[in-house]
PDB file of N, CA and C in Angstrom:
ATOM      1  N   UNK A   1     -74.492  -6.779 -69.555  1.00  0.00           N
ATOM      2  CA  UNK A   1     -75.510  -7.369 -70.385  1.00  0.00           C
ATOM      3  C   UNK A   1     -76.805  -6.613 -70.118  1.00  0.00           C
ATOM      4  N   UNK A   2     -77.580  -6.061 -70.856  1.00  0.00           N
ATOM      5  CA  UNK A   2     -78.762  -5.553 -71.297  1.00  0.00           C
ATOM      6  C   UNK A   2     -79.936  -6.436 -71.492  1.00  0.00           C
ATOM      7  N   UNK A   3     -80.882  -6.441 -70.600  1.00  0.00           N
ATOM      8  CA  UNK A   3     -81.994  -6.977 -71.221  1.00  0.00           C
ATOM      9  C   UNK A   3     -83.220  -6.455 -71.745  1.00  0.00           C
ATOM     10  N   UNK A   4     -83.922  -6.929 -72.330  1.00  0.00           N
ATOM     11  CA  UNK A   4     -84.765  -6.133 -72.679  1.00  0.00           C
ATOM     12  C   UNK A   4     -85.252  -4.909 -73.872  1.00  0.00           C
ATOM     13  N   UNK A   5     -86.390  -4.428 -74.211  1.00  0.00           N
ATOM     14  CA  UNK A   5     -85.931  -3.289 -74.954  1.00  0.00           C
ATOM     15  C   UNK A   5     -87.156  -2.190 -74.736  1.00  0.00           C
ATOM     16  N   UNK A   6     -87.742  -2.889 -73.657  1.00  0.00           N
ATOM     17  CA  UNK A   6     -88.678  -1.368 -73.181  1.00  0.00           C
ATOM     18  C   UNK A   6     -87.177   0.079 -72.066  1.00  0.00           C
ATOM     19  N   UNK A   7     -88.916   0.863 -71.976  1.00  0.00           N
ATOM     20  CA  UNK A   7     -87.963   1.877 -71.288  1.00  0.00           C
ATOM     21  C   UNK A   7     -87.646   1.430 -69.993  1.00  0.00           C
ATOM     22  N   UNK A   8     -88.308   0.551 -69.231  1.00  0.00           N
ATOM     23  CA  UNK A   8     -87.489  -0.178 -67.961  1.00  0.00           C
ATOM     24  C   UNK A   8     -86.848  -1.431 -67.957  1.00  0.00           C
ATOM     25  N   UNK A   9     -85.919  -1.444 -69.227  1.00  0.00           N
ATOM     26  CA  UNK A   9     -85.208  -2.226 -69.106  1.00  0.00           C
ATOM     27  C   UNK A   9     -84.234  -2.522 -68.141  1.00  0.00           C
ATOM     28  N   UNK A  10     -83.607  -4.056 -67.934  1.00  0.00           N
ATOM     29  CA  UNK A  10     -82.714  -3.861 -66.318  1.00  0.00           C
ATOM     30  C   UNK A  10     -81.188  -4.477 -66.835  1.00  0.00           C
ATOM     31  N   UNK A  11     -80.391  -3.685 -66.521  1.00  0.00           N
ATOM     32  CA  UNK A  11     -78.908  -4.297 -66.585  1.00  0.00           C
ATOM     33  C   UNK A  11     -78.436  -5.110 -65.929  1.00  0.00           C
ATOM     34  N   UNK A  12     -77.775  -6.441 -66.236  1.00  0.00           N
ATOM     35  CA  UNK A  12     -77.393  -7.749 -65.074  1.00  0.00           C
ATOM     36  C   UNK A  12     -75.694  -7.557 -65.081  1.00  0.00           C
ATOM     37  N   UNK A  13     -75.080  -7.721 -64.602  1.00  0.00           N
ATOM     38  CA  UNK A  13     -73.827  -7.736 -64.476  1.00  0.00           C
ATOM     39  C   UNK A  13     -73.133  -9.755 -64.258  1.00  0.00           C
ATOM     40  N   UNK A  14     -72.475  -9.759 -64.704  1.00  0.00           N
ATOM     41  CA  UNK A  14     -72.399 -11.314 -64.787  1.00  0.00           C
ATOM     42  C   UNK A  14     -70.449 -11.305 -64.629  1.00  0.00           C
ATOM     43  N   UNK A  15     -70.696 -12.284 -63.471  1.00  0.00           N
ATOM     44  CA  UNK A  15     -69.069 -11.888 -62.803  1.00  0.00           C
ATOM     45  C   UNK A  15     -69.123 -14.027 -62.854  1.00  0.00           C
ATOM     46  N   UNK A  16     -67.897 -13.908 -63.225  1.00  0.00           N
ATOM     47  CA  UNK A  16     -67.006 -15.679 -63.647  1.00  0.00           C
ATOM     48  C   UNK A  16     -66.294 -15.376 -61.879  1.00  0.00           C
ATOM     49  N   UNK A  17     -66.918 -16.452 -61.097  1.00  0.00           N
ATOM     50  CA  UNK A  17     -66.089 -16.654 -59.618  1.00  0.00           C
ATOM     51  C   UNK A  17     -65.423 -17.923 -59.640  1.00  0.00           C
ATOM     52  N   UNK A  18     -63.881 -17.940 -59.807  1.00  0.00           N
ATOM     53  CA  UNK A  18     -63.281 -19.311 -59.908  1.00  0.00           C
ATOM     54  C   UNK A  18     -63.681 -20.219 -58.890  1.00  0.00           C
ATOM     55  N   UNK A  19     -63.610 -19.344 -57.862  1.00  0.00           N
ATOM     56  CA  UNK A  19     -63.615 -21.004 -56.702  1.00  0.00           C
ATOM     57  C   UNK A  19     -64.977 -21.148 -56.531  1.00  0.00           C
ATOM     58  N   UNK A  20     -66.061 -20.521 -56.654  1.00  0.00           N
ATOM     59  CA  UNK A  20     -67.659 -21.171 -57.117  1.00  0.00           C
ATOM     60  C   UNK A  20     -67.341 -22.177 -58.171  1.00  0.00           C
ATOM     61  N   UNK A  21     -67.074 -21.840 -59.491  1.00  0.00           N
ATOM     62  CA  UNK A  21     -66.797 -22.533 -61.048  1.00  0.00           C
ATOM     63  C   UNK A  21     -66.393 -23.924 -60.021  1.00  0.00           C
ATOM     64  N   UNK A  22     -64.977 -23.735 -59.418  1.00  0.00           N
ATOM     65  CA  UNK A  22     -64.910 -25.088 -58.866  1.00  0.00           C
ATOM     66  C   UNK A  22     -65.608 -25.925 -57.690  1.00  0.00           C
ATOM     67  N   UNK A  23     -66.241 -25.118 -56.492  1.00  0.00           N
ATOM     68  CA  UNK A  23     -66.835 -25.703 -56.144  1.00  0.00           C
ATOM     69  C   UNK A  23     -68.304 -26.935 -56.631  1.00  0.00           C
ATOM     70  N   UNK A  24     -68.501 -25.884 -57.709  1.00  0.00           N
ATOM     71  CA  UNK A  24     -69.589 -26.516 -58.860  1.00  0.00           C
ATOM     72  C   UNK A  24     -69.012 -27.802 -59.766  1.00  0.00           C
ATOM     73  N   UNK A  25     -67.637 -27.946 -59.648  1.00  0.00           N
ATOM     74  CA  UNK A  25     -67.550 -28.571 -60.706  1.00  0.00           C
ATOM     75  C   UNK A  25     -67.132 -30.088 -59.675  1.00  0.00           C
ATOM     76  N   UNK A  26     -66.352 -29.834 -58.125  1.00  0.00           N
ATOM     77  CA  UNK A  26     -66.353 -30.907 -57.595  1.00  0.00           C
ATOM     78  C   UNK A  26     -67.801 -31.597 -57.051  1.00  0.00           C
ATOM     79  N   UNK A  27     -68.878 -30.600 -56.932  1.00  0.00           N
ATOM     80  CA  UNK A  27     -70.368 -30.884 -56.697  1.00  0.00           C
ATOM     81  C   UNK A  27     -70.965 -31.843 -57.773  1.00  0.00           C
ATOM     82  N   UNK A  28     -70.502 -31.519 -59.128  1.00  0.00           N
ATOM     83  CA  UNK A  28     -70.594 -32.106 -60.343  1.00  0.00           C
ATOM     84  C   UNK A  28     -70.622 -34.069 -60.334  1.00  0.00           C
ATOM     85  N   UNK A  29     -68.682 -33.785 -59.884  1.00  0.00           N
ATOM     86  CA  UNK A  29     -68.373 -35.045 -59.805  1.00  0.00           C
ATOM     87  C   UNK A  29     -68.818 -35.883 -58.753  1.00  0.00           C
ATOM     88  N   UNK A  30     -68.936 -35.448 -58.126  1.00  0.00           N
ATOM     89  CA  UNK A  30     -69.676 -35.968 -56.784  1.00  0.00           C
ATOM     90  C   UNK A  30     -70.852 -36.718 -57.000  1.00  0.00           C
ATOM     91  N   UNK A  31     -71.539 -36.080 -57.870  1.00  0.00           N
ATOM     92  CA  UNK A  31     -72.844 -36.539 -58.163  1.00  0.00           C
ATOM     93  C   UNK A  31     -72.772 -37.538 -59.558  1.00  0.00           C
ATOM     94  N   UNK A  32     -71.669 -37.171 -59.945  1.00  0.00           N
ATOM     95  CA  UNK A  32     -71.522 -38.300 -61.186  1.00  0.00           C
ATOM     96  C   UNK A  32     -71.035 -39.270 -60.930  1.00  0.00           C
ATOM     97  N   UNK A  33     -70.677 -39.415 -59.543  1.00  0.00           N
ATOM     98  CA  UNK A  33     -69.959 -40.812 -59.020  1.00  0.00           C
ATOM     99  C   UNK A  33     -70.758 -41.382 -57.957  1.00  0.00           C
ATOM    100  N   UNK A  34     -71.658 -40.810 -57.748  1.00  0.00           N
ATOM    101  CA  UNK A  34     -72.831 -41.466 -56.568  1.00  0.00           C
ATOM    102  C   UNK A  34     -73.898 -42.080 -58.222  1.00  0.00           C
ATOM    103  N   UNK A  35     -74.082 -41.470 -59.192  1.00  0.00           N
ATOM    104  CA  UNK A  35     -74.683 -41.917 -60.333  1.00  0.00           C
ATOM    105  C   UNK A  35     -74.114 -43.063 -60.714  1.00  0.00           C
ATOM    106  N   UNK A  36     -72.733 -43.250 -60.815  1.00  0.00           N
ATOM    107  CA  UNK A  36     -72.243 -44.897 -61.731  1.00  0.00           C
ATOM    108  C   UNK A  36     -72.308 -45.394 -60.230  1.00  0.00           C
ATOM    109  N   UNK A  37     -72.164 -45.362 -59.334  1.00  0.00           N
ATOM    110  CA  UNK A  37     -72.313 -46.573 -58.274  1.00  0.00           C
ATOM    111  C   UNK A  37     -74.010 -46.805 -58.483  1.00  0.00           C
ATOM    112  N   UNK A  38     -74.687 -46.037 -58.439  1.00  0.00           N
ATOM    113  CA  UNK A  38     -76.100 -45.955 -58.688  1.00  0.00           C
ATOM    114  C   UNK A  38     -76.502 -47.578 -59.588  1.00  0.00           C
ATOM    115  N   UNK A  39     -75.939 -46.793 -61.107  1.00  0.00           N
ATOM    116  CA  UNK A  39     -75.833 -47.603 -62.011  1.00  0.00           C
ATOM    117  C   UNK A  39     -75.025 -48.556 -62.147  1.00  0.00           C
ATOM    118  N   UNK A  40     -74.672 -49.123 -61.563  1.00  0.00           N
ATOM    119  CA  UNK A  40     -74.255 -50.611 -61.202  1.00  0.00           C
ATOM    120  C   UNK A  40     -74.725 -51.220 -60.133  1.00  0.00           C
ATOM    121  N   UNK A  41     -75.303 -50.473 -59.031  1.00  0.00           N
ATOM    122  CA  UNK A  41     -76.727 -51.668 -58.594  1.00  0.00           C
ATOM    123  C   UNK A  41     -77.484 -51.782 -59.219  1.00  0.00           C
ATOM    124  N   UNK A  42     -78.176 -51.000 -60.517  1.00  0.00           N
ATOM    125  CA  UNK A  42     -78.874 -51.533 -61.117  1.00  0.00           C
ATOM    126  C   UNK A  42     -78.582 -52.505 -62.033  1.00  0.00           C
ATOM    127  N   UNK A  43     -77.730 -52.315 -62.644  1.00  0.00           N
ATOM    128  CA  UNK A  43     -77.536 -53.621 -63.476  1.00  0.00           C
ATOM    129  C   UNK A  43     -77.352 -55.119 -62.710  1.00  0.00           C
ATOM    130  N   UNK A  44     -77.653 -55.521 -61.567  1.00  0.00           N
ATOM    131  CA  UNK A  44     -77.623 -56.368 -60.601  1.00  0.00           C
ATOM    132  C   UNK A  44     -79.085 -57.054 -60.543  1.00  0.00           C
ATOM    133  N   UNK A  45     -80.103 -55.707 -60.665  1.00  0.00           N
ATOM    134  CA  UNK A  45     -81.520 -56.378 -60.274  1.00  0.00           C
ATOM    135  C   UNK A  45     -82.292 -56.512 -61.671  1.00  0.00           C
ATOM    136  N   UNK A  46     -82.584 -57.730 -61.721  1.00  0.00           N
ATOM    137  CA  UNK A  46     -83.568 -57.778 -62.602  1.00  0.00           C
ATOM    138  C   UNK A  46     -85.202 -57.795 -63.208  1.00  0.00           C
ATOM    139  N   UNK A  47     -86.293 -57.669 -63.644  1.00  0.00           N
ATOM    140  CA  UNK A  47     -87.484 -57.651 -63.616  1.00  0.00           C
ATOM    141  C   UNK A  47     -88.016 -56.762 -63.128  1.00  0.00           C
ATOM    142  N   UNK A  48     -88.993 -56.703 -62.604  1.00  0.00           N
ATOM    143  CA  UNK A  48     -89.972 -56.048 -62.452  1.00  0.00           C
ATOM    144  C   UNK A  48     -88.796 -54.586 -61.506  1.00  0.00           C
ATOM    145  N   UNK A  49     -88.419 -55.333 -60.253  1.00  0.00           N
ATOM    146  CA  UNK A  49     -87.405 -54.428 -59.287  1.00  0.00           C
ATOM    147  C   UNK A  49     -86.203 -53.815 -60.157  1.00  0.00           C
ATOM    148  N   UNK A  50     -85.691 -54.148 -61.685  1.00  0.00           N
ATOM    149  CA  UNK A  50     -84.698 -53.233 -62.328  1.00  0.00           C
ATOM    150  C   UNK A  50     -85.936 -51.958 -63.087  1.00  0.00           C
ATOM    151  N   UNK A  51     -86.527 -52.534 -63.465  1.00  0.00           N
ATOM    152  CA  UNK A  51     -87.953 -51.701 -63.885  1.00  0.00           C
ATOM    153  C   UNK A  51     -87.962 -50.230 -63.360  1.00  0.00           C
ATOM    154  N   UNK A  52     -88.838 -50.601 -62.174  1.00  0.00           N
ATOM    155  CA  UNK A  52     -88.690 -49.435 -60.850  1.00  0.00           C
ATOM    156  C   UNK A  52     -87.834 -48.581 -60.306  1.00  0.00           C
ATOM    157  N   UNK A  53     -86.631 -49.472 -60.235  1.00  0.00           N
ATOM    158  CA  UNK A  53     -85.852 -48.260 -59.926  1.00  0.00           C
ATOM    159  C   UNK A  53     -85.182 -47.554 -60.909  1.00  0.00           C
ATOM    160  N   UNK A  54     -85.017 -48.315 -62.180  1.00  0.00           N
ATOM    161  CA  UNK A  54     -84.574 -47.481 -63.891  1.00  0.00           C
ATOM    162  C   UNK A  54     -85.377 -46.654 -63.496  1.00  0.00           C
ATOM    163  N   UNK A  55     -86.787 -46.256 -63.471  1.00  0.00           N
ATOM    164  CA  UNK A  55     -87.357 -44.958 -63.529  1.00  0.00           C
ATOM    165  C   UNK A  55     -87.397 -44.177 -62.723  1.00  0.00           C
ATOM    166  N   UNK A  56     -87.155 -44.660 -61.314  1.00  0.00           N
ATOM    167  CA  UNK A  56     -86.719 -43.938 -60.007  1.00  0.00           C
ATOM    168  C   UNK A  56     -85.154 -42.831 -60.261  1.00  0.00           C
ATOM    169  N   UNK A  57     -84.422 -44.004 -60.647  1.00  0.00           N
ATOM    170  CA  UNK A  57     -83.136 -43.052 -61.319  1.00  0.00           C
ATOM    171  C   UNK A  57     -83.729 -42.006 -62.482  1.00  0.00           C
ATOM    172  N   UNK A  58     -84.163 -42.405 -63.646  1.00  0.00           N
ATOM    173  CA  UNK A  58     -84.196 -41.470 -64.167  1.00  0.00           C
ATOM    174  C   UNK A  58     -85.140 -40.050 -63.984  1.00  0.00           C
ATOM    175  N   UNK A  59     -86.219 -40.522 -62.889  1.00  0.00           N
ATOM    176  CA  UNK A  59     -87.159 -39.246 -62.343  1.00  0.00           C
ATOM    177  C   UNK A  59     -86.483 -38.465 -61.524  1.00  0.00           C
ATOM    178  N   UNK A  60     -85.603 -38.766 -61.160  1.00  0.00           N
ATOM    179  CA  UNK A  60     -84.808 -38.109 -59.996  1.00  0.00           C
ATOM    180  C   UNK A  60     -84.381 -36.782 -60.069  1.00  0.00           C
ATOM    181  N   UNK A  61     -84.628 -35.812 -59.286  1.00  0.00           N
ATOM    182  CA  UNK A  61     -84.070 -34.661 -59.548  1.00  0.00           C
ATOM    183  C   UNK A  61     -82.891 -34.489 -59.843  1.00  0.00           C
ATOM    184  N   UNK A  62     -82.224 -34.583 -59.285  1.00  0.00           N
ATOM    185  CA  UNK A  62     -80.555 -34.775 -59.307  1.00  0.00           C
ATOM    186  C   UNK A  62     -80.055 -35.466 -60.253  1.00  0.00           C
ATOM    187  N   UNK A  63     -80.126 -36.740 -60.267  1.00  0.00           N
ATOM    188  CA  UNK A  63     -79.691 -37.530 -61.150  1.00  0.00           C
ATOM    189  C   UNK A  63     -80.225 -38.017 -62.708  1.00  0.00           C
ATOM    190  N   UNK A  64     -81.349 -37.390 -62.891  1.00  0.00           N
ATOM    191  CA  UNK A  64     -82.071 -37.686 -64.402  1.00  0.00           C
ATOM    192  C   UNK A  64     -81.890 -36.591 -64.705  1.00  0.00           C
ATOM    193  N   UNK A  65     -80.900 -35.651 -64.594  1.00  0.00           N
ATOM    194  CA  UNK A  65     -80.447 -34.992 -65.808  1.00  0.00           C
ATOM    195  C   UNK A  65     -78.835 -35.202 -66.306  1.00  0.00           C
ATOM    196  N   UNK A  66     -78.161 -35.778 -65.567  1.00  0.00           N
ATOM    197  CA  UNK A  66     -77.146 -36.683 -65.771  1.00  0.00           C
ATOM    198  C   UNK A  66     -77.013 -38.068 -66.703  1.00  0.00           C
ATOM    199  N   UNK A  67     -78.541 -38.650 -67.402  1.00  0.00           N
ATOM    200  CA  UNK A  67     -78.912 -39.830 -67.613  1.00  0.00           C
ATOM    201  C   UNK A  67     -79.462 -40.087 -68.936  1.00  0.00           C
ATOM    202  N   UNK A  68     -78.886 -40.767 -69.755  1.00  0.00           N
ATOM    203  CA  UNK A  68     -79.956 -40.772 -70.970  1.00  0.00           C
ATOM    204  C   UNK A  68     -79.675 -42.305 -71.282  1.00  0.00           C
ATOM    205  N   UNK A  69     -80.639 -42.825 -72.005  1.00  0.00           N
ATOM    206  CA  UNK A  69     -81.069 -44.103 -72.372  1.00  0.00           C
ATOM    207  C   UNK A  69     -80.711 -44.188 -73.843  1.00  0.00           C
ATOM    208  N   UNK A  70     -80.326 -45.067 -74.268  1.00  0.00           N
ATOM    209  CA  UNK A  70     -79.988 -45.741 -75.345  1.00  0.00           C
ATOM    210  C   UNK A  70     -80.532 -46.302 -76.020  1.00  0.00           C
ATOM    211  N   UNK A  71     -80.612 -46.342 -77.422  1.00  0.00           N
ATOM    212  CA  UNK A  71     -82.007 -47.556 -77.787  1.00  0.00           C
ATOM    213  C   UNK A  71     -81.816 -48.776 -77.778  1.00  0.00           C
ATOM    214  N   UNK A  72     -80.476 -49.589 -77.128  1.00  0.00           N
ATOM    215  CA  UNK A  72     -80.722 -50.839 -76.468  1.00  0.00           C
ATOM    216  C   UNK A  72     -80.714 -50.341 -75.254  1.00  0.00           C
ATOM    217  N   UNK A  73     -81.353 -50.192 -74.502  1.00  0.00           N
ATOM    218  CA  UNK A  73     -81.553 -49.657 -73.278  1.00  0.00           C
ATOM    219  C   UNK A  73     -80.795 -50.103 -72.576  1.00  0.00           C
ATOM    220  N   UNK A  74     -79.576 -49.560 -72.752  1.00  0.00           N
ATOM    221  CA  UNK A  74     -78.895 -49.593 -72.137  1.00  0.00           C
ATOM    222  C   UNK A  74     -78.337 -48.192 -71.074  1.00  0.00           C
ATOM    223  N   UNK A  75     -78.335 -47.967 -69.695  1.00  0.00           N
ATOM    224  CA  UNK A  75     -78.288 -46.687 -69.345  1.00  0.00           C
ATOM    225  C   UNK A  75     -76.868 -45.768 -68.972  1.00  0.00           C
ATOM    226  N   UNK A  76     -76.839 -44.998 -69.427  1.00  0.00           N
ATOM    227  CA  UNK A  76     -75.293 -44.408 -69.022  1.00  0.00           C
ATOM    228  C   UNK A  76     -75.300 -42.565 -68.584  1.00  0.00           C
ATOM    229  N   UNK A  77     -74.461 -42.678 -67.480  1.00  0.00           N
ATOM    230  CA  UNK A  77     -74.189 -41.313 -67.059  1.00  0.00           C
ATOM    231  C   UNK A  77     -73.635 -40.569 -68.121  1.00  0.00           C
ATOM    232  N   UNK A  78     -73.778 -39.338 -68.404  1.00  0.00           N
ATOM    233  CA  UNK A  78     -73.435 -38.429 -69.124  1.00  0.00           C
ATOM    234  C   UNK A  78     -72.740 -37.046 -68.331  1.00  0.00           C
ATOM    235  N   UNK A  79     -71.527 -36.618 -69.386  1.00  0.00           N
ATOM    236  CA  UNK A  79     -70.781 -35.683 -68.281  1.00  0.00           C
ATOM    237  C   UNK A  79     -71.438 -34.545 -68.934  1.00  0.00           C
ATOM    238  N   UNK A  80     -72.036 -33.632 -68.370  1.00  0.00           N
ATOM    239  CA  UNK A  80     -72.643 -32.639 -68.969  1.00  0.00           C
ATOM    240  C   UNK A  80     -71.467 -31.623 -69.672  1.00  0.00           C
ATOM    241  N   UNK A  81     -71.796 -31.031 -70.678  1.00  0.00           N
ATOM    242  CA  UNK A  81     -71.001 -30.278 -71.899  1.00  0.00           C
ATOM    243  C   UNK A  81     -70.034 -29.710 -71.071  1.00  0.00           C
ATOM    244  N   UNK A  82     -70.430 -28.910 -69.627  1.00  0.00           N
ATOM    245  CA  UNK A  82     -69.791 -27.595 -69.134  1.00  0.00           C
ATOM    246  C   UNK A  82     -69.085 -28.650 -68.202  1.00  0.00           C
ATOM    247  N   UNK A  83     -68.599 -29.910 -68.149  1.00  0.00           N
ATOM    248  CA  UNK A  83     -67.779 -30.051 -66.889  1.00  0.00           C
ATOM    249  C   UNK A  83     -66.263 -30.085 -67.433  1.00  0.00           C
ATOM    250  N   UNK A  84     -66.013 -30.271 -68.346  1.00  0.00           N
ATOM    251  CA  UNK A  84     -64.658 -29.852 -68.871  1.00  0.00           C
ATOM    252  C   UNK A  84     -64.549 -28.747 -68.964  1.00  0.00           C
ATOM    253  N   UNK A  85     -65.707 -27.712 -69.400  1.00  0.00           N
ATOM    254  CA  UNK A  85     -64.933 -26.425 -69.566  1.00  0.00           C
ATOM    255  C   UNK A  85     -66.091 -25.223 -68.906  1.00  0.00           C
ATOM    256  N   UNK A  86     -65.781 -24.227 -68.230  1.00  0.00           N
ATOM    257  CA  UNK A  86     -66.937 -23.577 -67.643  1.00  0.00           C
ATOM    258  C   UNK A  86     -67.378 -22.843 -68.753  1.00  0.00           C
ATOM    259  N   UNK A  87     -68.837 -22.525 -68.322  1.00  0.00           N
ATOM    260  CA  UNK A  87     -69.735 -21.886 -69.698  1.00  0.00           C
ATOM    261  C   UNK A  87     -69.052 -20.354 -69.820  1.00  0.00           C
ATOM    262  N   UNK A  88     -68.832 -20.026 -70.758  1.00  0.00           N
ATOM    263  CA  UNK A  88     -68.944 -18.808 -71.158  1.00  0.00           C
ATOM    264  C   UNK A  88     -69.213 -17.381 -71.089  1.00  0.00           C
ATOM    265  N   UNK A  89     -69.360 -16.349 -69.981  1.00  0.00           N
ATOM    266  CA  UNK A  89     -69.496 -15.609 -69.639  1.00  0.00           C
ATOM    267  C   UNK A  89     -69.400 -14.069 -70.296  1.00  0.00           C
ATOM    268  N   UNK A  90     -68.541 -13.992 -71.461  1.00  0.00           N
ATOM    269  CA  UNK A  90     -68.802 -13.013 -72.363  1.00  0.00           C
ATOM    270  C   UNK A  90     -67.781 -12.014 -71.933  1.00  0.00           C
ATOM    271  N   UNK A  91     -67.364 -12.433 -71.149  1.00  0.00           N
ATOM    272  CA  UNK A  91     -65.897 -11.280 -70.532  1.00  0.00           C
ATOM    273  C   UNK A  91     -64.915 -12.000 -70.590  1.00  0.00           C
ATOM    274  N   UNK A  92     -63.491 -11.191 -70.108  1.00  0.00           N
ATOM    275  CA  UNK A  92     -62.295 -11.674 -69.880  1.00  0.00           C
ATOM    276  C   UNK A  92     -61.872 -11.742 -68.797  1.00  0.00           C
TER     277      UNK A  92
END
């Protein structure tokens, strides 16, 4: 892959490593299952304390990009696009 289109442009080489792909993808689940336990203590607390930590979850590094809200606010983990299938790499 080529980037760029001056005269110092820089070439990247982009290599698909299976057992990374999978280490990434059990890292994945890992975190998508510490998320629904997450989200089912919250649905436990109510008022002001479900409030707080709804936004605690969703500010979260880790876990608010796993997270989207509903317009009955209702909250649910999301499996991101690439965990069924690894992204695309442009080679064979």
């Amino acid at each position: 892959m080529v980037g760029g289109d001056s005269a110092a442009r820089r070439r990247f080489v982009i290599v698909r490593n299976p057992e990374e792909a999978e280490r990434d993808r059990q890292k994945r689940e890992s975190i998508l299952a510490e998320l629904r336990q997450r989200l089912e203590a919250l649905k436990q607390k109510q008022g002001e304390a479900h409030t707080k930590a709804a936004c605690e979850l969703r500010a979260h590094e880790t876990f608010g990009r796993y997270l989207r809200q509903t317009w009955a606010r209702d909250w649910s983990s999301t499996r991101p696009r690439f965990a069924e299938k690894p992204p695309s790499t442009g080679s064979s």
